[in-house]
N, C-alpha and C. Protein backbone atom coordinates (compact mmCIF):
# COMPACT_ATOMS: atom_id res chain seq x y z
N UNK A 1 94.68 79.63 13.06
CA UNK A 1 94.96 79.29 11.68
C UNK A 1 96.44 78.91 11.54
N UNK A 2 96.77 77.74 10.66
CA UNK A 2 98.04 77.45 10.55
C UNK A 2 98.75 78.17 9.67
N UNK A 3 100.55 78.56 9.92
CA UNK A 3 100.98 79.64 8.96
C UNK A 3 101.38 78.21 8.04
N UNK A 4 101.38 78.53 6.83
CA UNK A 4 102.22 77.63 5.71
C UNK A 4 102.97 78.76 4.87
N UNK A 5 103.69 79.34 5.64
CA UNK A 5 104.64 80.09 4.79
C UNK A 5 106.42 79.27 4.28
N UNK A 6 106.24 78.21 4.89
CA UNK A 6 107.32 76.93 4.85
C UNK A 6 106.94 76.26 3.66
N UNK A 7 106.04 76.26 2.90
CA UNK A 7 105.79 75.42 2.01
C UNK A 7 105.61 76.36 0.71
N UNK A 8 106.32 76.35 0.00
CA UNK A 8 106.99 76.87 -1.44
C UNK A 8 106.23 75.50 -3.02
N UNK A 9 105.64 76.68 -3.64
CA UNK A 9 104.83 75.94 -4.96
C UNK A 9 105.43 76.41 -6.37
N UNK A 10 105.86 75.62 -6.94
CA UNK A 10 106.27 75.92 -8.34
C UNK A 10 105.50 75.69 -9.39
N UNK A 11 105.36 76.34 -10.53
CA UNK A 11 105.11 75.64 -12.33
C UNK A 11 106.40 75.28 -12.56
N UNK A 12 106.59 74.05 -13.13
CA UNK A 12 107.98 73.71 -13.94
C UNK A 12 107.64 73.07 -15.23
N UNK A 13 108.46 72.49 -15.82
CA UNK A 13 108.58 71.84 -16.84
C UNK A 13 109.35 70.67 -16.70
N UNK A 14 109.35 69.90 -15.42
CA UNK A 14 109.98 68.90 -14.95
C UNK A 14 108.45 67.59 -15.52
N UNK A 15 108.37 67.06 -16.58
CA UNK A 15 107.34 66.32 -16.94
C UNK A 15 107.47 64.82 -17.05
N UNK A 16 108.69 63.99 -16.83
CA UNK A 16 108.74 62.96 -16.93
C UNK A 16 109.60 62.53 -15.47
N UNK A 17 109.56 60.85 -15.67
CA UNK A 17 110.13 60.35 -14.73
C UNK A 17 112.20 60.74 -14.01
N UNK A 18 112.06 60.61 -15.83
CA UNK A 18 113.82 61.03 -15.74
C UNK A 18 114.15 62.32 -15.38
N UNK A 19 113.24 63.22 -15.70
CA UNK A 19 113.47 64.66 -15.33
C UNK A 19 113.47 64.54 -13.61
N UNK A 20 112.33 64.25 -12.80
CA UNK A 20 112.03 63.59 -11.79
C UNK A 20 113.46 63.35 -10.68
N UNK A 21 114.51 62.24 -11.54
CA UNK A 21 114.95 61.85 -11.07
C UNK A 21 116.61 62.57 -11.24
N UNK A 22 116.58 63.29 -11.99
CA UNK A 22 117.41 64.43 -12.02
C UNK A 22 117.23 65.60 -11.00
N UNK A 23 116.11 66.09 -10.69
CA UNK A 23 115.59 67.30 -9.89
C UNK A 23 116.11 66.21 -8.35
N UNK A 24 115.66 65.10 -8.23
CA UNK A 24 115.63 64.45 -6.73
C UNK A 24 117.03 64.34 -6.49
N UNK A 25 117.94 64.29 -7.12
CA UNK A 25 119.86 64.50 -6.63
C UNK A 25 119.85 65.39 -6.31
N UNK A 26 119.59 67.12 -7.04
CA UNK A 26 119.76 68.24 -6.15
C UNK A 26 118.92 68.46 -4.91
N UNK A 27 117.86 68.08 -4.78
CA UNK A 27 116.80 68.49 -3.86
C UNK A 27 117.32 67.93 -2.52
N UNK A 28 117.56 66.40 -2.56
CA UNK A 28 117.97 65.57 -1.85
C UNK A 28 119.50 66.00 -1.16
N UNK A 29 119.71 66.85 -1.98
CA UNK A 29 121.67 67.29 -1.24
C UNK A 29 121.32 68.39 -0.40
N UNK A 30 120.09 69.05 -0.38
CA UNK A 30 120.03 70.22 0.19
C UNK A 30 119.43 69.70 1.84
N UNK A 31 120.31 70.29 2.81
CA UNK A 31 119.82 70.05 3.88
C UNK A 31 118.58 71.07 4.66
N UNK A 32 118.51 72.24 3.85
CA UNK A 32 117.38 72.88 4.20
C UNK A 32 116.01 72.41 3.91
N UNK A 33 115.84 71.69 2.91
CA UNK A 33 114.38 71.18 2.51
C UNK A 33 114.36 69.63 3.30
N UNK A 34 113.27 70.07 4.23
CA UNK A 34 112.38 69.14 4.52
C UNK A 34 111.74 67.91 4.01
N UNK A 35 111.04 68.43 3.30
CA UNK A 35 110.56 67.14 1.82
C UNK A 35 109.75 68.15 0.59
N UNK A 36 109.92 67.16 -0.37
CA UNK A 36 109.04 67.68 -1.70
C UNK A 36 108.53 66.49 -2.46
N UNK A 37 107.77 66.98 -2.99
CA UNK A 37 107.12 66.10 -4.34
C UNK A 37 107.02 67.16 -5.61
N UNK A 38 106.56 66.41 -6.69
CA UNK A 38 106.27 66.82 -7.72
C UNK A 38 104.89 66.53 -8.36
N UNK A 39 104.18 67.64 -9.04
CA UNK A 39 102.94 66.23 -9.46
C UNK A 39 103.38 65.90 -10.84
N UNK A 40 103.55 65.09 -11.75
CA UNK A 40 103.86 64.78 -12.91
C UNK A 40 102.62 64.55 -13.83
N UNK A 41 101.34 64.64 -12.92
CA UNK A 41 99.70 64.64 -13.86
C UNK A 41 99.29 65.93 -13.97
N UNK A 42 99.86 66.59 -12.83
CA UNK A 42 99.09 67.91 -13.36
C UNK A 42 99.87 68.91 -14.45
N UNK A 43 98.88 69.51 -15.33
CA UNK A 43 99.60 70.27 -16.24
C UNK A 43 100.79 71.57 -15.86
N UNK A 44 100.82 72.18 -14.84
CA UNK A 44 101.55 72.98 -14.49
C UNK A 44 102.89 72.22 -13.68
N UNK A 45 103.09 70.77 -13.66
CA UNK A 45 103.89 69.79 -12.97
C UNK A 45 104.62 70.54 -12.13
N UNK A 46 103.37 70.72 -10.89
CA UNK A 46 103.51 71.44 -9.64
C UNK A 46 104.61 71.12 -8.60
N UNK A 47 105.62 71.61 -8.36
CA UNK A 47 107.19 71.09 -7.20
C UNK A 47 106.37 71.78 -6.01
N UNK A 48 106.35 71.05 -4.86
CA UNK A 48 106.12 71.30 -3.55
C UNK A 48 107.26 71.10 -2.71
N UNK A 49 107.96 72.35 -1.84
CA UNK A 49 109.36 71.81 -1.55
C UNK A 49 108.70 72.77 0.10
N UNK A 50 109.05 71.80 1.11
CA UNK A 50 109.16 72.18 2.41
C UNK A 50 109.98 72.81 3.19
N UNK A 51 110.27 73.86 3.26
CA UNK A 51 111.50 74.54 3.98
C UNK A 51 111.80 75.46 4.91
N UNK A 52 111.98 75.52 5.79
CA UNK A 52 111.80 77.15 6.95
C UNK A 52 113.10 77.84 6.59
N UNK A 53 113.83 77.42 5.99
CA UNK A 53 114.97 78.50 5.53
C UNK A 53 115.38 78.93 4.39
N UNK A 54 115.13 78.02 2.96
CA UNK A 54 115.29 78.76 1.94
C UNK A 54 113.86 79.52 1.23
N UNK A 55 114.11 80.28 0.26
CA UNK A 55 113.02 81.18 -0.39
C UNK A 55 112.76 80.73 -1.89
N UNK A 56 111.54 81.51 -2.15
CA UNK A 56 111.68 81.02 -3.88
C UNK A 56 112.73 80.58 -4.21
N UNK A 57 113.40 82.16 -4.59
CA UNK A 57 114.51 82.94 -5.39
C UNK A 57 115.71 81.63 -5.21
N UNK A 58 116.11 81.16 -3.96
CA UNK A 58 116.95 79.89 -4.02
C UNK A 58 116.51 78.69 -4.68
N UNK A 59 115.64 78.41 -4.62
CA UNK A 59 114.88 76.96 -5.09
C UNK A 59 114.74 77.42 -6.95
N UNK A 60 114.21 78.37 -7.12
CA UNK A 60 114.35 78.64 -8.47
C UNK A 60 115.29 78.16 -9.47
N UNK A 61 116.69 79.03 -8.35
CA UNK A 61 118.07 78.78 -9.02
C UNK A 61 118.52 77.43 -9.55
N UNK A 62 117.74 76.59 -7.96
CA UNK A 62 118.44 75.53 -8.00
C UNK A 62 117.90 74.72 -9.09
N UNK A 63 116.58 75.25 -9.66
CA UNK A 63 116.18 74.29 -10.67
C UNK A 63 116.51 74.41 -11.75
N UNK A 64 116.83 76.04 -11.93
CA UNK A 64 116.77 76.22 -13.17
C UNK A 64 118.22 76.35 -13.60
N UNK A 65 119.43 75.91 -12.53
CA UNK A 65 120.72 75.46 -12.87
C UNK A 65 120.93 74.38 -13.51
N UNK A 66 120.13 73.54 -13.54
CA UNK A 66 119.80 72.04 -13.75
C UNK A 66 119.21 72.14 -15.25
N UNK A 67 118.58 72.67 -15.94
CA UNK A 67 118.30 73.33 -17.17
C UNK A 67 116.48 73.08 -17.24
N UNK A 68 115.89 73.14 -16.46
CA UNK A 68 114.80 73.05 -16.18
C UNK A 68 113.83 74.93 -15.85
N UNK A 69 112.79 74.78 -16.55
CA UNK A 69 112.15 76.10 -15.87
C UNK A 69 111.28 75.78 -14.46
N UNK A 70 111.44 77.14 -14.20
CA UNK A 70 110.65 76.85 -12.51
C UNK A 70 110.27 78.88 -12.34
N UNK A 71 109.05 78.81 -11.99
CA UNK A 71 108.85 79.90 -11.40
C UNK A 71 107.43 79.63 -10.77
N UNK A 72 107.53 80.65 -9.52
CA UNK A 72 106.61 80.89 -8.02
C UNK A 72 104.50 80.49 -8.46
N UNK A 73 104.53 79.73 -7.86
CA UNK A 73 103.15 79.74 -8.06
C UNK A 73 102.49 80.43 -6.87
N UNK A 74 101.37 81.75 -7.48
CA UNK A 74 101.08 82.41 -6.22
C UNK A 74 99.77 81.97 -6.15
């Protein structure tokens, strides 16, 4: 069985394009994440961020420094 403990799921409130493209400057500076998307159709506008070294609790911050909510989808 494959581990996917590298792959980190959010609820946010990141719902439009511009929000989108605000979240992709910080994401993009971080050299620990691998890759991410966002879904912008689904109602919980799910962040998928790839990483073997950071945790929620970092990715959280980083969103919710940005003035955006973000918390752990289990």
């Amino acid at each position: 069985m494959e581990n996917f403990d590298h792959i980190l799921l959010f609820k946010t409130d990141i719902k439009s394009e511009s929000d989108r493209r605000v979240v992709q400057s910080v994401l993009d500076a971080q050299q620990n994440i691998a890759g991410w998307n966002i879904d912008l159709d689904d109602e919980d506008y799910v962040l998928r961020i790839v990483s073997h070294h950071l945790k929620h609790q970092q990715i959280i911050k980083l969103i919710t420094d940005h003035g955006y909510e973000c918390c752990e989808l289990k």
